[in-house]
PDB file of N, CA and C in Angstrom:
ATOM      1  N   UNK A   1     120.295  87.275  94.360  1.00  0.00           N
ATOM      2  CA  UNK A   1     119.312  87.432  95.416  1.00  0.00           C
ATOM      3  C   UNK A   1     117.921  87.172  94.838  1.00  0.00           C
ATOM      4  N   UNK A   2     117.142  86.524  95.865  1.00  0.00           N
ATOM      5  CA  UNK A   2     116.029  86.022  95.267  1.00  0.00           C
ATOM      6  C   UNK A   2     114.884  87.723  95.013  1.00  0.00           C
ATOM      7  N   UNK A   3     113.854  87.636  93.686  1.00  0.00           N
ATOM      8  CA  UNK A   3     113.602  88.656  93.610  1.00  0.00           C
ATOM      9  C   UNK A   3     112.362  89.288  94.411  1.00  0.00           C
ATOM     10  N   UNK A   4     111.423  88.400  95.171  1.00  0.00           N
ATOM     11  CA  UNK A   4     110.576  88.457  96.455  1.00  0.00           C
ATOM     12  C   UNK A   4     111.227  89.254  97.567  1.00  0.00           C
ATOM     13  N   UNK A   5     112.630  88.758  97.608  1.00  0.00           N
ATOM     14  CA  UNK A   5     112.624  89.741  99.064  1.00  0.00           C
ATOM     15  C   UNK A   5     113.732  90.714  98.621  1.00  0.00           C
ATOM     16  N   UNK A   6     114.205  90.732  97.191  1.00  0.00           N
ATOM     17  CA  UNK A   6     114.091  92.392  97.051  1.00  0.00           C
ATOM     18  C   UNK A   6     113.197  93.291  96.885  1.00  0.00           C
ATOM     19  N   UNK A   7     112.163  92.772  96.463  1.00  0.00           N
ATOM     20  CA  UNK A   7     110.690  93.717  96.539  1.00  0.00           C
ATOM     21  C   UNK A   7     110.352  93.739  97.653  1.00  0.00           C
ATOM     22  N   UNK A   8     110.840  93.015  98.931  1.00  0.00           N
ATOM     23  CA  UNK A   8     110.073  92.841 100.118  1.00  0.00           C
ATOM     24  C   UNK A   8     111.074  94.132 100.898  1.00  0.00           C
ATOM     25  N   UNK A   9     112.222  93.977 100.482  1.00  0.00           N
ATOM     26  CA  UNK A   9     113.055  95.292 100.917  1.00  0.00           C
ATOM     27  C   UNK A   9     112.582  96.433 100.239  1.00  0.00           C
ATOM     28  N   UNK A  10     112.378  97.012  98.904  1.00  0.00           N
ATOM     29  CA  UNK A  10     111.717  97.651  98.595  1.00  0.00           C
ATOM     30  C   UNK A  10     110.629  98.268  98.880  1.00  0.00           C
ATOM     31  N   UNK A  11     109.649  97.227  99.426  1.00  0.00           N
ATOM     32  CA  UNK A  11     108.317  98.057  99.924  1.00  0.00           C
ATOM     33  C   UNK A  11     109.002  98.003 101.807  1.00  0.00           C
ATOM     34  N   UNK A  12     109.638  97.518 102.235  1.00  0.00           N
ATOM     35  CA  UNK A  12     110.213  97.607 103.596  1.00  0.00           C
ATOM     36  C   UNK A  12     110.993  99.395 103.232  1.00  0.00           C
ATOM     37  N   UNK A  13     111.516  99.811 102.451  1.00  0.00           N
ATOM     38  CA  UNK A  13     112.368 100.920 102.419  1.00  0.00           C
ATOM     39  C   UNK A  13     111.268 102.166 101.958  1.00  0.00           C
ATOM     40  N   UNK A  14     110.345 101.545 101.136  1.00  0.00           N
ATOM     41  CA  UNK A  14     109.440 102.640 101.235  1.00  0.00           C
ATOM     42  C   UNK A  14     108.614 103.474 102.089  1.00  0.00           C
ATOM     43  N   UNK A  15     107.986 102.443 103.088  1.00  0.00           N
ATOM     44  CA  UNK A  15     107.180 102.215 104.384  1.00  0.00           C
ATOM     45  C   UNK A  15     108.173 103.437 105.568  1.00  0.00           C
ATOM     46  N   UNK A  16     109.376 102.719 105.522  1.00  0.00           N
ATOM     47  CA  UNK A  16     110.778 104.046 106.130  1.00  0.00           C
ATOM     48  C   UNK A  16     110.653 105.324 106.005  1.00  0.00           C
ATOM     49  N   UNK A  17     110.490 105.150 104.343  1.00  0.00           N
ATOM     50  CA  UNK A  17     110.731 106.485 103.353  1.00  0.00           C
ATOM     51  C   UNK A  17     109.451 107.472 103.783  1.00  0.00           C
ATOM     52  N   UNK A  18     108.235 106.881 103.770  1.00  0.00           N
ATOM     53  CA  UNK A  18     107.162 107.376 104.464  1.00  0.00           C
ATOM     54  C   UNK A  18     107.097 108.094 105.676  1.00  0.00           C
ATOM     55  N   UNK A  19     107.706 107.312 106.571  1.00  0.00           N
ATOM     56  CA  UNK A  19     107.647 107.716 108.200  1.00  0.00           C
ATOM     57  C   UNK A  19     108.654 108.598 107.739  1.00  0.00           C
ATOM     58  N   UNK A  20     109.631 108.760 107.357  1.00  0.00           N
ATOM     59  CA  UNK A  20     111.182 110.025 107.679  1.00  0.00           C
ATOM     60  C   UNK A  20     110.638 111.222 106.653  1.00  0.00           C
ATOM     61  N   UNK A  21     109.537 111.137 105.831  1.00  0.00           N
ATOM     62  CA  UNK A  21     108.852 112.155 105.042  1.00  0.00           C
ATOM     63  C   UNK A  21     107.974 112.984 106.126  1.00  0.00           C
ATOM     64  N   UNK A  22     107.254 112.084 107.100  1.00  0.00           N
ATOM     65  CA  UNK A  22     106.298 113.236 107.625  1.00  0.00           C
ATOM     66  C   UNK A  22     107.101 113.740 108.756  1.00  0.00           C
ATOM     67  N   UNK A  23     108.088 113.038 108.964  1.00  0.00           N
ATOM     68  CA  UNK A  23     109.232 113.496 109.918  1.00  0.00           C
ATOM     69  C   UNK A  23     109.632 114.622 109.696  1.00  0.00           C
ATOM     70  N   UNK A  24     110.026 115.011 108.452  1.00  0.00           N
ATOM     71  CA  UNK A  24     110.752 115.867 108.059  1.00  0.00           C
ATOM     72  C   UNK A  24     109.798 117.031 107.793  1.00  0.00           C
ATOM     73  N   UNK A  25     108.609 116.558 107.228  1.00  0.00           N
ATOM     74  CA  UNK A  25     107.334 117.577 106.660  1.00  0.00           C
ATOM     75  C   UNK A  25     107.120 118.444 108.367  1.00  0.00           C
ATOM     76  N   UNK A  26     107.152 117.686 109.553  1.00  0.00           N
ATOM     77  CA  UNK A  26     106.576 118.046 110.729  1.00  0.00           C
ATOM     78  C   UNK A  26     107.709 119.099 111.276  1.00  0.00           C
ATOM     79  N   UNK A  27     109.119 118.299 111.036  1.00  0.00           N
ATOM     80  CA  UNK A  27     109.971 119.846 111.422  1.00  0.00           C
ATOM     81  C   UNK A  27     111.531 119.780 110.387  1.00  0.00           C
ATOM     82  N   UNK A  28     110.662 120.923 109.988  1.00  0.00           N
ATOM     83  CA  UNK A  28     111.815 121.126 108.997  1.00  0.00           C
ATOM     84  C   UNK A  28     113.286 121.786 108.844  1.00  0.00           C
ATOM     85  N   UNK A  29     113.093 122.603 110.579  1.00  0.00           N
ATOM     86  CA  UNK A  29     113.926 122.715 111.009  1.00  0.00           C
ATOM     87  C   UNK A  29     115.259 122.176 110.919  1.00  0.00           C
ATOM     88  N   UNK A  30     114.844 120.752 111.471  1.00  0.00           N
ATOM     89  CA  UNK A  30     115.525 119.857 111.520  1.00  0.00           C
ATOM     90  C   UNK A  30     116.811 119.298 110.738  1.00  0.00           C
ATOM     91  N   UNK A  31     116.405 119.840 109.316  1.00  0.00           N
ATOM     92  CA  UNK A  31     117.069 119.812 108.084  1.00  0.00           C
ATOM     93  C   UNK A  31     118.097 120.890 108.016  1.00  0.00           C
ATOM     94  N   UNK A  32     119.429 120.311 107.580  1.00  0.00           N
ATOM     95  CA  UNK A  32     120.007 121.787 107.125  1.00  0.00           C
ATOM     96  C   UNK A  32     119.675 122.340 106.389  1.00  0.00           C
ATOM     97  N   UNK A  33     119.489 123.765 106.159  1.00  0.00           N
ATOM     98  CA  UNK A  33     119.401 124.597 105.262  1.00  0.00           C
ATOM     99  C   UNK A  33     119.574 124.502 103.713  1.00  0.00           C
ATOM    100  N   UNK A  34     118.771 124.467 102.718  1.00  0.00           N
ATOM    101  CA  UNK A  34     119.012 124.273 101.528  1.00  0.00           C
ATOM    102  C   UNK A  34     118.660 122.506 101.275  1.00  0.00           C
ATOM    103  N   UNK A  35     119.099 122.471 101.898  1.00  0.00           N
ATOM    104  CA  UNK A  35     118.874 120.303 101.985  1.00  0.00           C
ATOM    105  C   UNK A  35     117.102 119.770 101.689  1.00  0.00           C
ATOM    106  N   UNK A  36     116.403 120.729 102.322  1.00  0.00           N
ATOM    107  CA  UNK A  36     115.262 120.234 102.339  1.00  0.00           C
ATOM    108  C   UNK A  36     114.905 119.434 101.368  1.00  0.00           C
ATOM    109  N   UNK A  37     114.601 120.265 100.570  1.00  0.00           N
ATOM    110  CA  UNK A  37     113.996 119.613  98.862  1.00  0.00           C
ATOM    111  C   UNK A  37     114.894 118.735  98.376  1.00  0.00           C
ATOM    112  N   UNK A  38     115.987 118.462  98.166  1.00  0.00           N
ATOM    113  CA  UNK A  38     116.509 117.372  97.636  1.00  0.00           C
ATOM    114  C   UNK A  38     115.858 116.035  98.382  1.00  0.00           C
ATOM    115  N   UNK A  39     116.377 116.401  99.975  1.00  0.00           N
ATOM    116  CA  UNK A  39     115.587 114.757 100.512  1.00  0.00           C
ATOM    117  C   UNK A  39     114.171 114.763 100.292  1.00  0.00           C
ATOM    118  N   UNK A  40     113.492 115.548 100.328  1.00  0.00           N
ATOM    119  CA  UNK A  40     111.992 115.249 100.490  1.00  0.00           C
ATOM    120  C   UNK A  40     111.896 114.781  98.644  1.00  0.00           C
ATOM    121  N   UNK A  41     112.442 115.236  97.946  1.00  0.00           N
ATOM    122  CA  UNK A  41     112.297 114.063  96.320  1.00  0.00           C
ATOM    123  C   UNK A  41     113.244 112.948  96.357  1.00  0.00           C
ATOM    124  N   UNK A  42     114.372 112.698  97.111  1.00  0.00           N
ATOM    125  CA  UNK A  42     114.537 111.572  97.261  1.00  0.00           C
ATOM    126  C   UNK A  42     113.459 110.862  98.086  1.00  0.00           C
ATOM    127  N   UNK A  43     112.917 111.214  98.754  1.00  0.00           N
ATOM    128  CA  UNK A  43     112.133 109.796  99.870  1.00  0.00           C
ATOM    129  C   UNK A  43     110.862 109.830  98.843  1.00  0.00           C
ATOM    130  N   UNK A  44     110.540 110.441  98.228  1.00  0.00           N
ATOM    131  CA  UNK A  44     109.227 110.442  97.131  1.00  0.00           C
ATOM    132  C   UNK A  44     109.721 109.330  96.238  1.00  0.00           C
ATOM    133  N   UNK A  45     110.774 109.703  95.613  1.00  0.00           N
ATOM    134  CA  UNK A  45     111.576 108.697  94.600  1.00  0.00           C
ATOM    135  C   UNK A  45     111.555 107.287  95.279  1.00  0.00           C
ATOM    136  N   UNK A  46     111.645 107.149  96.494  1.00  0.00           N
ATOM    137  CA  UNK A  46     112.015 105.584  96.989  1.00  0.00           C
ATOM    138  C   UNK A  46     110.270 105.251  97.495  1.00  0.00           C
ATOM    139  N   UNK A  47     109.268 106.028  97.901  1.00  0.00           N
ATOM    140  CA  UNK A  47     108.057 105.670  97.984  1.00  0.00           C
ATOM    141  C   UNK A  47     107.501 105.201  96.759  1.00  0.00           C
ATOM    142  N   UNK A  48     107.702 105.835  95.718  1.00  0.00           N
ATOM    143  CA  UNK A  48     107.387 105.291  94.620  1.00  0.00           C
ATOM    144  C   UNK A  48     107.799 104.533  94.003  1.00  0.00           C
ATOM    145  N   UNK A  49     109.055 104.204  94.044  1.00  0.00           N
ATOM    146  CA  UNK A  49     109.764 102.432  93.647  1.00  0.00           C
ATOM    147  C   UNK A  49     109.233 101.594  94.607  1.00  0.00           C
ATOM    148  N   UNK A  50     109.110 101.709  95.323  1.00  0.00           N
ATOM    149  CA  UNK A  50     108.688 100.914  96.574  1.00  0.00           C
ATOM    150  C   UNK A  50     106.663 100.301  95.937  1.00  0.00           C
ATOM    151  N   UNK A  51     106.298 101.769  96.083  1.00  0.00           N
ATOM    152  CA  UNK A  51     104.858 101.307  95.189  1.00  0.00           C
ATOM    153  C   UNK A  51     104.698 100.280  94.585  1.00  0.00           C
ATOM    154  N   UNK A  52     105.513 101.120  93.169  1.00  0.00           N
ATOM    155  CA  UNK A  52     105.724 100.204  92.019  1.00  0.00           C
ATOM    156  C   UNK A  52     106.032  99.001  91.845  1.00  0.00           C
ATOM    157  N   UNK A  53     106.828  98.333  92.906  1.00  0.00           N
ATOM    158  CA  UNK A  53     107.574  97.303  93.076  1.00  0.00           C
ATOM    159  C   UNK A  53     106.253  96.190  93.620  1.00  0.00           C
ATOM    160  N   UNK A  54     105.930  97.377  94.403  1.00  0.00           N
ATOM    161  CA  UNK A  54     104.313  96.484  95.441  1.00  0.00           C
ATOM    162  C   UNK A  54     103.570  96.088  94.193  1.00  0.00           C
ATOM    163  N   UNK A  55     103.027  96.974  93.228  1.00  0.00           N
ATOM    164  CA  UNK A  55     102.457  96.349  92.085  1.00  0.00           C
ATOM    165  C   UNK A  55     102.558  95.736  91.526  1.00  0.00           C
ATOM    166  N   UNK A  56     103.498  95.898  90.975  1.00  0.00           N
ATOM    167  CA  UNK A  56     104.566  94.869  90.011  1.00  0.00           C
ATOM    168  C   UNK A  56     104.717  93.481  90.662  1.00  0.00           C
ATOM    169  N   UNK A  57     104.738  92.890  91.910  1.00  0.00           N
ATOM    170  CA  UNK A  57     104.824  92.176  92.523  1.00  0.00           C
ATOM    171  C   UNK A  57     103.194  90.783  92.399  1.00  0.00           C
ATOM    172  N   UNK A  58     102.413  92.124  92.545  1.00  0.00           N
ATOM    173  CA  UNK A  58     101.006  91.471  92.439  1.00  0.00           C
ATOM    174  C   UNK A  58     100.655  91.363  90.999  1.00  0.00           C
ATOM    175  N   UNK A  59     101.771  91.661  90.297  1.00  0.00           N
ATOM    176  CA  UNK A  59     101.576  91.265  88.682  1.00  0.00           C
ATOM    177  C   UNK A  59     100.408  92.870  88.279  1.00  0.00           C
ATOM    178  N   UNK A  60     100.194  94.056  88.294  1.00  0.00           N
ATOM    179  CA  UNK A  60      99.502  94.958  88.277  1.00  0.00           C
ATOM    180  C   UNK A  60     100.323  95.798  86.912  1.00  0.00           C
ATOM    181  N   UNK A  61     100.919  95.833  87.074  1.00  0.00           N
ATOM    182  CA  UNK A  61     102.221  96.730  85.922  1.00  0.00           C
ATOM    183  C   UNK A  61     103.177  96.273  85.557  1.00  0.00           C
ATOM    184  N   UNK A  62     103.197  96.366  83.789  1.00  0.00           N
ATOM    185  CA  UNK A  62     104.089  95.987  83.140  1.00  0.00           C
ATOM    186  C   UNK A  62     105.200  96.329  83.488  1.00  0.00           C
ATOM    187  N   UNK A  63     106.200  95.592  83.157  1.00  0.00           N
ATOM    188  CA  UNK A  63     107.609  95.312  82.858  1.00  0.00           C
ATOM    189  C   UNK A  63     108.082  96.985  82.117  1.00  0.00           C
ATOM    190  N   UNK A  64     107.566  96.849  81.027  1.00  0.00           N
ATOM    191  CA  UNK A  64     107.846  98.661  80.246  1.00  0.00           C
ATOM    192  C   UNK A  64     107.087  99.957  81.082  1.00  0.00           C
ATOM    193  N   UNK A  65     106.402  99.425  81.896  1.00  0.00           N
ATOM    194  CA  UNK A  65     105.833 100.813  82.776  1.00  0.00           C
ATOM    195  C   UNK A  65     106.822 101.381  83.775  1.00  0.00           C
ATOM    196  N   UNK A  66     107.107  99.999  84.413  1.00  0.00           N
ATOM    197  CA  UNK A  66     108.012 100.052  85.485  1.00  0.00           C
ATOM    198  C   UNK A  66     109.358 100.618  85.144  1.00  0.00           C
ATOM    199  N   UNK A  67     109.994  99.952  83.837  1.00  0.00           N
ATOM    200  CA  UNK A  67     111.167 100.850  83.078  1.00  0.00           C
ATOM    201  C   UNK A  67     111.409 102.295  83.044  1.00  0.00           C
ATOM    202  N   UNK A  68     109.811 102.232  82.578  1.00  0.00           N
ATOM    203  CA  UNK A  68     109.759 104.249  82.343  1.00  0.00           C
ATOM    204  C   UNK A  68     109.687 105.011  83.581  1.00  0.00           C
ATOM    205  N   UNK A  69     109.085 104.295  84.594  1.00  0.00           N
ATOM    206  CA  UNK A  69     109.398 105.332  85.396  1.00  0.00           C
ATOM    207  C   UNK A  69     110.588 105.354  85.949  1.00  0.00           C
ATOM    208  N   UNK A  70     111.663 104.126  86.048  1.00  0.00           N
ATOM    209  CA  UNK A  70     112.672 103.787  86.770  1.00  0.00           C
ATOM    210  C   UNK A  70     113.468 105.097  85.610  1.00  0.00           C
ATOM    211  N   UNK A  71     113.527 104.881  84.174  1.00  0.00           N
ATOM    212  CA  UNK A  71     114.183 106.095  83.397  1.00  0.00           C
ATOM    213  C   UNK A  71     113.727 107.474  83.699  1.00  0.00           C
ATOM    214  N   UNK A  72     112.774 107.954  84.105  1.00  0.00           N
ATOM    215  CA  UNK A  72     112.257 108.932  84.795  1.00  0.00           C
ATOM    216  C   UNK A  72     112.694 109.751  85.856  1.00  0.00           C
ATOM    217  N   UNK A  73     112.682 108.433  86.489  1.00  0.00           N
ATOM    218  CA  UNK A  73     113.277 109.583  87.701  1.00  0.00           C
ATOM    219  C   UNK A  73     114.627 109.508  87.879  1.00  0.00           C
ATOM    220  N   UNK A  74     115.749 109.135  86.827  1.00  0.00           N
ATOM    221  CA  UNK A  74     117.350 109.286  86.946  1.00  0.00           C
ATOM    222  C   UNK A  74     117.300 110.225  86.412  1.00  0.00           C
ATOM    223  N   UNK A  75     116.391 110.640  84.919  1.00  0.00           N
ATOM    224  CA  UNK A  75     116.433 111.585  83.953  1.00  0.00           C
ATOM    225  C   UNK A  75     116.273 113.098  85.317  1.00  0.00           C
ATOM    226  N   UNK A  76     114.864 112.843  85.660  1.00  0.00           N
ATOM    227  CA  UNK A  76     115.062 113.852  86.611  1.00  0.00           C
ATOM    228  C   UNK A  76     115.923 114.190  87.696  1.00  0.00           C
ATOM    229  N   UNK A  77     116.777 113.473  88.075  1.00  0.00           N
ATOM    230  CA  UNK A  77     118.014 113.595  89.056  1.00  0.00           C
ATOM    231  C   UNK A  77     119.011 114.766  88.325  1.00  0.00           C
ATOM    232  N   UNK A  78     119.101 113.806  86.776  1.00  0.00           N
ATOM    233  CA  UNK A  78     119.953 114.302  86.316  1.00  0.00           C
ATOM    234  C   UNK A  78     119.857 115.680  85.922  1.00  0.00           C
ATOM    235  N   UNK A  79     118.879 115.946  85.456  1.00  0.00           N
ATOM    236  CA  UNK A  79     118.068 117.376  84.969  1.00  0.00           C
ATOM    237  C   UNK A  79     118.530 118.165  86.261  1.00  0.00           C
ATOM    238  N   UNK A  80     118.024 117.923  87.224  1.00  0.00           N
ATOM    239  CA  UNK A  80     118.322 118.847  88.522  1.00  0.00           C
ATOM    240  C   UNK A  80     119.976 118.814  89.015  1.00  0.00           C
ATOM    241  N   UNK A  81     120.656 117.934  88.796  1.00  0.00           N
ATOM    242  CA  UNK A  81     122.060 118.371  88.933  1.00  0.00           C
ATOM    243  C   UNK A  81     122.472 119.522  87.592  1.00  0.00           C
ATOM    244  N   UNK A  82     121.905 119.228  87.113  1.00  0.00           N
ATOM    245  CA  UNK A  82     122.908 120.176  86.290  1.00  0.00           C
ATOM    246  C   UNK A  82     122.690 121.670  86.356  1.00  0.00           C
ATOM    247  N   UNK A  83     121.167 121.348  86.746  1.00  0.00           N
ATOM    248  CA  UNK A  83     120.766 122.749  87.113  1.00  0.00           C
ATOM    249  C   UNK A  83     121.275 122.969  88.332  1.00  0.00           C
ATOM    250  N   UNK A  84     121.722 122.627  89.458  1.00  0.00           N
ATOM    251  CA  UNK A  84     122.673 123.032  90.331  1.00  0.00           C
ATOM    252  C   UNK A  84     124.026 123.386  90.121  1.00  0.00           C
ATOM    253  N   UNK A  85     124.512 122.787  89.044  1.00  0.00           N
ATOM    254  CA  UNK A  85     125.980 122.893  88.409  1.00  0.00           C
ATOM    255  C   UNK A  85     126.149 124.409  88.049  1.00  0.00           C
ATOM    256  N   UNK A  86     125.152 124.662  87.088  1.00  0.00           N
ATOM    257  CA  UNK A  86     125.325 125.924  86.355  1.00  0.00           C
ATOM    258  C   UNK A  86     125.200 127.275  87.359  1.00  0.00           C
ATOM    259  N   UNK A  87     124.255 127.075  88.429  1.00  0.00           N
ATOM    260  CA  UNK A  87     124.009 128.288  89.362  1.00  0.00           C
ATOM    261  C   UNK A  87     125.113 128.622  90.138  1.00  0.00           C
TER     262      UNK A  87
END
């Protein structure tokens, strides 16, 4: 796949990720119980690839920036499962 309009999906999935954030920020109700916080750092996680991608696109950020954060935030996925595991 050409790599333009995976960044173009990228910042298209972020833009989403945005609107279903204040969605969720506005009623939280809405959410099952306990669920909240996981989605609201997933849609953070995809706003910010999405960013990044926007930058990266306009040539703004390295290749190794973009890495670290992409290692970043699995590291932190992972960190937080396990801390769900153990409780």
């Amino acid at each position: 796949m050409d790599r333009k309009k995976l960044v173009a999906e990228a910042v298209e999935a972020g833009r989403i990720a945005s609107h279903n954030l204040k969605v969720i920020q506005g009623n939280p109700e809405a959410v099952k119980h306990g669920q909240y916080d996981s989605i609201e750092n997933y849609l953070m996680m995809v706003i910010r690839v999405a960013e990044i991608e926007k930058a990266r696109l306009a040539g703004r950020t390295s290749l190794r920036t973009r890495l670290k954060y992409l290692v970043a935030s699995i590291l932190r996925e992972d960190l937080n499962k396990g801390k769900r595991d153990a409780a």
